[in-house]
Protein backbone atom coordinates (compact mmCIF):
# COMPACT_ATOMS: atom_id res chain seq x y z
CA UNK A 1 38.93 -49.02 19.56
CA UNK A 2 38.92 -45.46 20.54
CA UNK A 3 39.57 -44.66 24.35
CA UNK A 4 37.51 -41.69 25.21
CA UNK A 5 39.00 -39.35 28.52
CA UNK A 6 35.73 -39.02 31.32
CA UNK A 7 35.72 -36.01 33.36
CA UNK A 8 32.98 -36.56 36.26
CA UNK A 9 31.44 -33.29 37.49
CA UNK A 10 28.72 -32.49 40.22
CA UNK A 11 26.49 -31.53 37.40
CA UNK A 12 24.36 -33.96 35.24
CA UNK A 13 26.48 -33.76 32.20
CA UNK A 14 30.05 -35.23 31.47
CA UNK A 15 32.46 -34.38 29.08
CA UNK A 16 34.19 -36.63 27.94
CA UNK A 17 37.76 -35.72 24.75
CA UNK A 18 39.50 -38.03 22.54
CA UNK A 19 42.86 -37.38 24.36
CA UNK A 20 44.56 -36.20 27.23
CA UNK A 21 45.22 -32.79 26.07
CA UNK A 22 42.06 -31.86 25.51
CA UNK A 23 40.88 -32.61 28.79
CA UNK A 24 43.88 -31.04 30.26
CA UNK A 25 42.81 -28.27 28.35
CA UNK A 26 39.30 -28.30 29.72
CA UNK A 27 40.33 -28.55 33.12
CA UNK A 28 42.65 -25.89 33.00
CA UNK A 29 40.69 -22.95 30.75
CA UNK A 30 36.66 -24.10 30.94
CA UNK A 31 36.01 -26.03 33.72
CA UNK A 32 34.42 -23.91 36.43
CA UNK A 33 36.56 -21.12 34.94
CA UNK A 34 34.96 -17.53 33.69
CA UNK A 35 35.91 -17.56 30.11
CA UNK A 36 39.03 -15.15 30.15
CA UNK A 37 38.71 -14.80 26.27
CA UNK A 38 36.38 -11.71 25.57
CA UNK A 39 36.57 -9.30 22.31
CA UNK A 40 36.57 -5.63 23.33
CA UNK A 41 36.58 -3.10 20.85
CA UNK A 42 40.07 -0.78 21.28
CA UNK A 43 39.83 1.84 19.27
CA UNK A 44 36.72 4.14 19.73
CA UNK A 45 35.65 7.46 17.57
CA UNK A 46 36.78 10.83 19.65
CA UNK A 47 33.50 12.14 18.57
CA UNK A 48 31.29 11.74 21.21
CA UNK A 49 27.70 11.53 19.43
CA UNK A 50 29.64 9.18 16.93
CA UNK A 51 29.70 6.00 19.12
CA UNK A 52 31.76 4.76 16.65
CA UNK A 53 34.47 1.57 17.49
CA UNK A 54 36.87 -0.56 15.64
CA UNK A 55 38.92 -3.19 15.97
CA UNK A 56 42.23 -1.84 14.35
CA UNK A 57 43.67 1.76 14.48
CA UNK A 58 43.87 2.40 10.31
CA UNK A 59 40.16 1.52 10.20
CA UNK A 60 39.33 4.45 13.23
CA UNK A 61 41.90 7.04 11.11
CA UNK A 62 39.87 6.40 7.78
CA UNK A 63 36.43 6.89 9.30
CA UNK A 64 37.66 10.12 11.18
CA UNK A 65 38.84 11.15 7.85
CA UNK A 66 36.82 10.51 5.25
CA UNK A 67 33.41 9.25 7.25
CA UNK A 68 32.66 11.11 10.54
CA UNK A 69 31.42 14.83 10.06
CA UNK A 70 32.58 14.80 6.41
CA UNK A 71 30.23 15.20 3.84
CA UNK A 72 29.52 12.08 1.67
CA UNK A 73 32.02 12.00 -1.05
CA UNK A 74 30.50 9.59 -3.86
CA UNK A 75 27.18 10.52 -5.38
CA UNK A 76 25.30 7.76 -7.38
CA UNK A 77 23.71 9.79 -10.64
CA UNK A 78 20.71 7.07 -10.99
CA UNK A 79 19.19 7.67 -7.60
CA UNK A 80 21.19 10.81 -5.99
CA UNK A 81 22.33 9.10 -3.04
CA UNK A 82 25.32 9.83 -1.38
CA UNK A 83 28.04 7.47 0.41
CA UNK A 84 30.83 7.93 2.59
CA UNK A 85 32.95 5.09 0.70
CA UNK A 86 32.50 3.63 -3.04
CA UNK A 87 32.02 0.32 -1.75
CA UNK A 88 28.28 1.81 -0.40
CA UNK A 89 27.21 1.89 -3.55
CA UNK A 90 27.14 -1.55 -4.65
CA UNK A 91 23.71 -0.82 -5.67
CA UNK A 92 24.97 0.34 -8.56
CA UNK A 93 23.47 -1.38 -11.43
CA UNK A 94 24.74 -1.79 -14.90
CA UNK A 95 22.96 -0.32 -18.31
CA UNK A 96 22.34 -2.43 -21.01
CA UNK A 97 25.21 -4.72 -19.60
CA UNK A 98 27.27 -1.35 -19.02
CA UNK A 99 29.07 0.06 -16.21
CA UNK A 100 29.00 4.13 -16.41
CA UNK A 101 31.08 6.73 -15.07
CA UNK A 102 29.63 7.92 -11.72
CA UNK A 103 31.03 11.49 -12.78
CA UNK A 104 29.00 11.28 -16.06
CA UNK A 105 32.39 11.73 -18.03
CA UNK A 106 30.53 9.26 -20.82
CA UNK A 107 33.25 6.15 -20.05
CA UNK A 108 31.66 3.23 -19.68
CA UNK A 109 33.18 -0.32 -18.81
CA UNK A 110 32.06 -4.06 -18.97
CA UNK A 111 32.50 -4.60 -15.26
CA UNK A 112 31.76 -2.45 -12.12
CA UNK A 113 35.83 -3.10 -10.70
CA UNK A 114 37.48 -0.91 -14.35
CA UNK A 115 34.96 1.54 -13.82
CA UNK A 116 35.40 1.91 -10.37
CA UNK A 117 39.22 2.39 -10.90
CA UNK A 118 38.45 4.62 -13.32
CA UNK A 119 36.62 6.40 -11.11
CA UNK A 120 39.10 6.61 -8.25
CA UNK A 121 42.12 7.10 -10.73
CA UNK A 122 41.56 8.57 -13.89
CA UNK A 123 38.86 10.72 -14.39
CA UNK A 124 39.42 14.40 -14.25
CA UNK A 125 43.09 13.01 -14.05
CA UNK A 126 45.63 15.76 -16.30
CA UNK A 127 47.00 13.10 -19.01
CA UNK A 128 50.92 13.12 -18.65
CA UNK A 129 52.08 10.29 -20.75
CA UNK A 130 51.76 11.49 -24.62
CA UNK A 131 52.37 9.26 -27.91
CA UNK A 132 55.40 9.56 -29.61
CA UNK A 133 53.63 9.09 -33.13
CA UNK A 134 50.74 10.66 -32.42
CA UNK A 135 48.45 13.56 -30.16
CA UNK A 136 47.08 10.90 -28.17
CA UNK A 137 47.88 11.41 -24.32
CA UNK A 138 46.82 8.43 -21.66
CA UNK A 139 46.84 9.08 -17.87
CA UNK A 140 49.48 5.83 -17.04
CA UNK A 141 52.63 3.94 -19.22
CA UNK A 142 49.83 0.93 -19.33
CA UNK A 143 47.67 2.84 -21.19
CA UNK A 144 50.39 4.41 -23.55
CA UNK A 145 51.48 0.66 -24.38
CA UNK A 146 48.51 -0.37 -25.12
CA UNK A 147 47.95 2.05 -27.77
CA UNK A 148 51.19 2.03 -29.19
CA UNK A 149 50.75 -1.50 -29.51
CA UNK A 150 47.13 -1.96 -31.52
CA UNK A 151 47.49 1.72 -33.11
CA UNK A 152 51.40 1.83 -33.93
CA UNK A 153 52.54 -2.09 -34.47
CA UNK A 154 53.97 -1.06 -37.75
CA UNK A 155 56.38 1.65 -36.06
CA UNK A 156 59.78 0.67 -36.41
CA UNK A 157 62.79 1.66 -33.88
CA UNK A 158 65.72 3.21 -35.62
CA UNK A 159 69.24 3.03 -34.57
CA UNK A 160 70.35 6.97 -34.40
CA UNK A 161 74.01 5.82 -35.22
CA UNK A 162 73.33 6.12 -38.94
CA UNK A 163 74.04 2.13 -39.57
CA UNK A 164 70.54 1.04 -40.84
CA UNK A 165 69.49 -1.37 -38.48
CA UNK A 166 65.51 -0.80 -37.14
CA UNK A 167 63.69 -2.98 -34.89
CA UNK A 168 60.32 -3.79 -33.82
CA UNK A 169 60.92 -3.36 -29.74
CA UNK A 170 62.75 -0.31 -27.97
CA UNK A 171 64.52 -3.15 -25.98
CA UNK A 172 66.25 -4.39 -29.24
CA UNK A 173 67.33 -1.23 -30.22
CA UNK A 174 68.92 -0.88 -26.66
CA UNK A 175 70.81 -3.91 -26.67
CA UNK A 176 72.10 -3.45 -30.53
CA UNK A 177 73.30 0.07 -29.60
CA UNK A 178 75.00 -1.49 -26.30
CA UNK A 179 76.60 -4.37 -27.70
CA UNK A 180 76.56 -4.44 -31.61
CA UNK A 181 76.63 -0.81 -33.33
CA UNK A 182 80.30 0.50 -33.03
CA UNK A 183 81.18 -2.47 -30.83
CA UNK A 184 83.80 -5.09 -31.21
CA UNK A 185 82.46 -8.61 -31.37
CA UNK A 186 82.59 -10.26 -27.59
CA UNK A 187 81.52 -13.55 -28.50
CA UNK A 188 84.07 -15.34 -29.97
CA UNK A 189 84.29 -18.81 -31.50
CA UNK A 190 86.86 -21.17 -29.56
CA UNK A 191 87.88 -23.42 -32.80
CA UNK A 192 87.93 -20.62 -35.29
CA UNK A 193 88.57 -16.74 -36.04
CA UNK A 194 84.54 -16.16 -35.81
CA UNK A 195 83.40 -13.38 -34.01
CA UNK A 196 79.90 -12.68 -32.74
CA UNK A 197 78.20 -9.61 -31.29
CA UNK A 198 75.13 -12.36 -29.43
CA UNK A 199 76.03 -15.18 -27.67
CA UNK A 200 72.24 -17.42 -29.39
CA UNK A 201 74.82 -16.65 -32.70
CA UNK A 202 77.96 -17.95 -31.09
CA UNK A 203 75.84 -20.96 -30.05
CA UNK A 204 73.91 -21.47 -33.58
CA UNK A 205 77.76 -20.98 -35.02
CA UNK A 206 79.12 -23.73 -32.74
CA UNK A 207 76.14 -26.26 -33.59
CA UNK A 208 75.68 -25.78 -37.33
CA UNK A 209 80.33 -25.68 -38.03
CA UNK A 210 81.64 -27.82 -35.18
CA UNK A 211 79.27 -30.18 -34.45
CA UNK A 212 81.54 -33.00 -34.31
CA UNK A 213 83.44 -31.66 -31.29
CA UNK A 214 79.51 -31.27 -29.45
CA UNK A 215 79.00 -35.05 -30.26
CA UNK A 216 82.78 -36.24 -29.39
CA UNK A 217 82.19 -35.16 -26.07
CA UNK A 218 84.95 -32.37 -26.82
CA UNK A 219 83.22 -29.27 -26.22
CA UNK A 220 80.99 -27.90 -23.57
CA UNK A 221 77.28 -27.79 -24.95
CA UNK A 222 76.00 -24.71 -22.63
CA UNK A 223 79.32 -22.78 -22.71
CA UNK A 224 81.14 -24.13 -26.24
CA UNK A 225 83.91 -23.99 -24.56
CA UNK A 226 87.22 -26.52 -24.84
CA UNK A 227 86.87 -29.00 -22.37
């Protein structure tokens, strides 16, 4: 059975709370108190015939900036409106499932949020980041990788040492030129003279020659070491 906390006022209604606190609350904060609580707006425009006011200071420095007395900077090229911000012109409506350029550069994207950092990013961008096997030039890395990968898969890394080896990703080549061309072997076997340049070989070593000593209990299976 729930007990329910009465408050009897001199007006026609009670109010009546589930527990104490509440009605301790009440007491203190609401009852016959002017509500204390009130939303002002703190940051207003300078500009007088603005009128302008937000709630947080970065919000006031962007529409001084970019919004009050500035011209509009985004022009829609289907109905030659202009907007202060890009998110204005969610009007924007795709063609024939399209998304295209505001700037009329020809791009066109699948959804409204690529074109729009396209938009914002990349167009009339100077393209910095060139292929290494071909002209192609891209505006970010992202880009650049994603050509090399569907355009260049086939490209091989070659060790510049003059020992042969080529691999498929620049981080291969790294670590073969760090720890394997010209380099003694590290990884050494603990129950024979084998060497290894990769610890995965060490391991595959260990489990394919000495086998018995993993299932004797006799040798560490994560480190291979002597126990």
């Amino acid at each position: 059975m729930d007990i329910k906390y009465v408050r009897r006022t001199s007006s026609l209604e009670d109010k009546s709370y589930k527990n104490k606190r509440s009605l301790r609350r009440h007491i203190k904060d609401e009852c016959g108190v002017d509500p204390k609580f009130k939303w002002q707006p703190r940051y207003f425009c300078p500009n007088a015939d603005c009128g302008k006011n937000y709630k947080y200071k970065p919000t006031l420095t962007y529409h001084i900036t970019h919004e009050c007395g500035v011209p509009p900077k985004y022009h829609c090229p289907l109905c030659f409106k202009s907007f202060p911000r890009f998110n204005s012109m969610a009007h924007v409506k795709p063609i024939n499932g399209r998304y295209y350029c505001l700037n009329n550069c020809g791009r066109h994207y699948k959804n409204k949020r690529d074109m729009g950092y396209h938009f914002r990013h990349e167009c009339g961008m100077p393209l910095k980041y060139q292929c290494n096997y071909c002209e192609m030039k891209y505006i970010n890395k992202s880009k650049l990788k994603q050509h090399t990968a569907l355009k260049h898969r086939m490209v091989w890394f070659t060790c510049a040492n003059g020992c042969g080896k080529k691999y498929k990703h620049r981080t291969n080549l790294l670590r073969h030129k760090k720890n394997e061309c010209g380099v003694e072997p590290q990884f050494k076997c603990s129950f024979c003279p084998k060497a290894y340049t990769q610890n995965a070989s060490l391991k595959l070593h260990v489990l394919r020659q000495h086998t018995t000593g993993i299932v004797s209990g006799s040798i560490d299976k994560r480190t291979f070491n002597v126990n």
